[in-house]
N, C-alpha and C. Protein backbone atom coordinates (compact mmCIF):
# COMPACT_ATOMS: atom_id res chain seq x y z
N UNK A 1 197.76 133.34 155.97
CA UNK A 1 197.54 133.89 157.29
C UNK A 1 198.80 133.68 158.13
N UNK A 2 199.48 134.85 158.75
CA UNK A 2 200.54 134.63 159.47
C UNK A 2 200.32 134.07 160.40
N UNK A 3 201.56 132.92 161.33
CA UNK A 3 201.30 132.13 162.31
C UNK A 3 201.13 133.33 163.74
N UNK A 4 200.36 132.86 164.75
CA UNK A 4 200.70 133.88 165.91
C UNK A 4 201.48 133.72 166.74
N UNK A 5 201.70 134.71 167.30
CA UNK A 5 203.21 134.28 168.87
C UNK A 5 202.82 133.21 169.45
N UNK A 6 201.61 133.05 169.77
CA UNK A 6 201.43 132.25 170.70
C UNK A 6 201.63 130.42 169.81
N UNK A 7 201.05 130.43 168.74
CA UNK A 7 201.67 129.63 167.94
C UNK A 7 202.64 129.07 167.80
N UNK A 8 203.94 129.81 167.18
CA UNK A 8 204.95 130.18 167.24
C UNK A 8 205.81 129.69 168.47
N UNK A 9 205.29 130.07 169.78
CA UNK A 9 205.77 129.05 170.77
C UNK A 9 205.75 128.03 170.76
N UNK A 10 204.66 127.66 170.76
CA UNK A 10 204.30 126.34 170.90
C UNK A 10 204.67 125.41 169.85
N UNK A 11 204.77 125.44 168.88
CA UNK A 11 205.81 124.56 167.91
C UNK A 11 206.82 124.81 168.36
N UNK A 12 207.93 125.97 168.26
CA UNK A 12 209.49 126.17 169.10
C UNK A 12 209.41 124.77 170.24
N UNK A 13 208.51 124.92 171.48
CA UNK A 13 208.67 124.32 172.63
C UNK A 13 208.26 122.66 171.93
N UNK A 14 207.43 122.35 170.76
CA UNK A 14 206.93 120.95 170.71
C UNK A 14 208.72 120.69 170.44
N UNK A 15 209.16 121.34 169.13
CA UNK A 15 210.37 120.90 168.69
C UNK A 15 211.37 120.87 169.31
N UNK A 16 211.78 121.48 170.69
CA UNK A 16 212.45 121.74 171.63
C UNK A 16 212.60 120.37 172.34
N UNK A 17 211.19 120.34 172.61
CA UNK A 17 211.14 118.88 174.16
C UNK A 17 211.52 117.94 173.17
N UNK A 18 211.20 117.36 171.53
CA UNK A 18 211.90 116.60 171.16
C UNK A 18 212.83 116.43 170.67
N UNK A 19 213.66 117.44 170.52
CA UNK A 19 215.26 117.26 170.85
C UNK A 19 215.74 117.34 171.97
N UNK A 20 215.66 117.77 173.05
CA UNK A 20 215.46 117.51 174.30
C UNK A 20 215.79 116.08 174.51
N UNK A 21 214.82 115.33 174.17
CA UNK A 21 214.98 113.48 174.28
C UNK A 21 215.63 113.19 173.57
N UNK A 22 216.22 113.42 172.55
CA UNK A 22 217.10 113.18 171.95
C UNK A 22 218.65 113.10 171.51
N UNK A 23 218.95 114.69 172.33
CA UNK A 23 219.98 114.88 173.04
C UNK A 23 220.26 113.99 173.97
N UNK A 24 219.38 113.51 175.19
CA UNK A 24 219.81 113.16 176.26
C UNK A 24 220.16 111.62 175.72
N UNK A 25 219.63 111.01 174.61
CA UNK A 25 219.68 109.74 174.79
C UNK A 25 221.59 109.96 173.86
N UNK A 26 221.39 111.06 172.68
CA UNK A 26 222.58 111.36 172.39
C UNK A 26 223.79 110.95 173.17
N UNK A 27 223.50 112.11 173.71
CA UNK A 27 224.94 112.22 175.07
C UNK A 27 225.10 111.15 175.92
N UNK A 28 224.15 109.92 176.08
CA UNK A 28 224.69 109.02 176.85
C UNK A 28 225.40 108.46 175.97
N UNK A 29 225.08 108.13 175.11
CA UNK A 29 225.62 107.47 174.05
C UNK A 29 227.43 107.42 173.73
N UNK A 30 227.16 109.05 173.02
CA UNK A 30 228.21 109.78 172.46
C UNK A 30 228.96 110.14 173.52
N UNK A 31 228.95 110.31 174.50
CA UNK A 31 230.19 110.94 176.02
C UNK A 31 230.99 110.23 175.93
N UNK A 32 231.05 108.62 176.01
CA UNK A 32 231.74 107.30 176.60
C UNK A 32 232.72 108.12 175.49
N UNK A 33 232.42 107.98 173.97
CA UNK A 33 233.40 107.80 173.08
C UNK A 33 234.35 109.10 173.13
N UNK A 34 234.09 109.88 173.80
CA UNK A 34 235.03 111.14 173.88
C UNK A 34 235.34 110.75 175.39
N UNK A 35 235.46 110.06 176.02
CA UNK A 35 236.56 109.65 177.32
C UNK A 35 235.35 110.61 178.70
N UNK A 36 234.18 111.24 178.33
CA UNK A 36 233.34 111.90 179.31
C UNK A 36 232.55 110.93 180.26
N UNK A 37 232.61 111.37 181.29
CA UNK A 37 231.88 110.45 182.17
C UNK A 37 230.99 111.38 182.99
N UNK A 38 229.07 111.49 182.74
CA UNK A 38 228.49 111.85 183.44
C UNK A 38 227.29 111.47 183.80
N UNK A 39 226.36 111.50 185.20
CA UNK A 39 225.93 110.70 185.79
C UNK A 39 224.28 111.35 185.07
N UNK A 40 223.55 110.53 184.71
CA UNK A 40 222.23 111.23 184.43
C UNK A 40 221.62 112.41 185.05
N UNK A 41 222.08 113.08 186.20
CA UNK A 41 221.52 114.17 186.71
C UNK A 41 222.37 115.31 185.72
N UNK A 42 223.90 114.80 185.21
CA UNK A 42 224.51 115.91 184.90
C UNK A 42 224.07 116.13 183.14
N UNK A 43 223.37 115.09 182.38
CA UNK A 43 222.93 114.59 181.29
C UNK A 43 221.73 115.57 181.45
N UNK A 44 220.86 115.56 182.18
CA UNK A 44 219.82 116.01 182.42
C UNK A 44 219.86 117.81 182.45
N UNK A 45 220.91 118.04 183.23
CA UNK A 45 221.52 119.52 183.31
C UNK A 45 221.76 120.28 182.28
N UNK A 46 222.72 119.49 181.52
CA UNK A 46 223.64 119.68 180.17
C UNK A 46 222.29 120.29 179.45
N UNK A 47 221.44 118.98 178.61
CA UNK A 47 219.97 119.06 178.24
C UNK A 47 219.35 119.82 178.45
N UNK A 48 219.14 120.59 179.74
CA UNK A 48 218.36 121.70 179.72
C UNK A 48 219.07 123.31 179.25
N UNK A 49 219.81 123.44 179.76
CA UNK A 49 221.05 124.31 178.87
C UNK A 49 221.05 124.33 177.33
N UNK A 50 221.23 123.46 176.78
CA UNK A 50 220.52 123.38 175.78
C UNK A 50 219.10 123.59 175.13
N UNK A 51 218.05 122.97 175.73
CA UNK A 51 217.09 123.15 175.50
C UNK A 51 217.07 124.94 175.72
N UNK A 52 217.12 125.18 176.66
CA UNK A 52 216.76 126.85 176.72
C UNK A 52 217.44 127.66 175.67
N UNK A 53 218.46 127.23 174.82
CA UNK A 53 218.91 128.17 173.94
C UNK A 53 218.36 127.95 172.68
N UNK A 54 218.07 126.71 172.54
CA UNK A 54 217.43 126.14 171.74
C UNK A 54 215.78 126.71 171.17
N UNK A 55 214.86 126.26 172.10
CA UNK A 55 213.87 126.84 172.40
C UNK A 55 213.88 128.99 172.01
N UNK A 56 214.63 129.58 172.78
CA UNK A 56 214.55 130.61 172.45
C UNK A 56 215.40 131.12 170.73
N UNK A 57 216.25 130.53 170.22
CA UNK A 57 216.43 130.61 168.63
C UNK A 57 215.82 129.84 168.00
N UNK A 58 215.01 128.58 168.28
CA UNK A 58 213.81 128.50 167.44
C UNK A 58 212.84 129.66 167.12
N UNK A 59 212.16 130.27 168.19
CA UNK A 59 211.25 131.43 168.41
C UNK A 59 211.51 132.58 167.65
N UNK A 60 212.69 132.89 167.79
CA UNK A 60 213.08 134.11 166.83
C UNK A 60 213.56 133.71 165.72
N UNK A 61 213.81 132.84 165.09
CA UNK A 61 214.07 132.42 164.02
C UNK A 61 212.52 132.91 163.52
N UNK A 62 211.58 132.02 163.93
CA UNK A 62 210.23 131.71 163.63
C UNK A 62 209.54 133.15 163.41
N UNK A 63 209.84 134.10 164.36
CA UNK A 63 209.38 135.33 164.38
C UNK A 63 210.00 135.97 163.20
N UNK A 64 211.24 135.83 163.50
CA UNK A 64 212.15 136.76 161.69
C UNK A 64 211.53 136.19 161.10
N UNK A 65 211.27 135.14 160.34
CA UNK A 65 210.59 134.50 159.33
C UNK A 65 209.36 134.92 158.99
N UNK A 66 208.89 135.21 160.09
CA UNK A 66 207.19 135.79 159.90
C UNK A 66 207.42 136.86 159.13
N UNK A 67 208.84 138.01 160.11
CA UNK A 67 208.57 139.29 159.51
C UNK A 67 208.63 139.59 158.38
N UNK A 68 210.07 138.75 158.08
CA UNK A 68 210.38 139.10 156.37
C UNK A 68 209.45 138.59 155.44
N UNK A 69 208.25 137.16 155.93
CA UNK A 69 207.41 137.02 154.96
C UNK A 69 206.23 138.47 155.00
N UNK A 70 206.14 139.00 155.96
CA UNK A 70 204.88 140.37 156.07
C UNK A 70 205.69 141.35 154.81
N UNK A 71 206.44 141.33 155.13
CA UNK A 71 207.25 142.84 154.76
C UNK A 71 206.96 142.06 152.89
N UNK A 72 207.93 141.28 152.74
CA UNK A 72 207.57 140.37 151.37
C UNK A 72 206.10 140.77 150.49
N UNK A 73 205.07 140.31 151.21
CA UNK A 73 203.84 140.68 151.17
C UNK A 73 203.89 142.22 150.54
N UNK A 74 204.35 142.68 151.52
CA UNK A 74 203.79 144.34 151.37
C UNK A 74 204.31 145.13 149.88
N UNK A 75 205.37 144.06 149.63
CA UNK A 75 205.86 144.75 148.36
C UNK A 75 205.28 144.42 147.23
């Protein structure tokens, strides 16, 4: 049974928010060692920028995947 859009979101967005936290704890981390200095609001910024591109090529990834498994099917 193919997954539905609405599905489909909602895993994208679970897997999203937890890289999301993960990034952010990333980048505090990892900045110092590349000479970057930014204040948690700009950590927080960065993170969401991310997250939104993120989030939306999860989704279509997820969606191509569906299609080519339908089409697969059909043959």
């Amino acid at each position: 049974m193919p997954q539905t859009l609405t599905m489909s979101l909602i895993e994208a967005a679970a897997n999203v928010v937890v890289g999301y936290v993960l990034a952010i704890a990333t980048q505090i981390v990892v900045f110092p060692w590349f000479g970057i200095e930014a204040a948690i609001g700009e950590h927080l910024a960065i993170g969401l920028v991310f997250l939104a591109v993120s989030l939306i090529r999860g989704y279509l990834l997820r969606r191509l995947f569906e299609r080519l498994r339908f089409v697969a099917l059909r043959r």
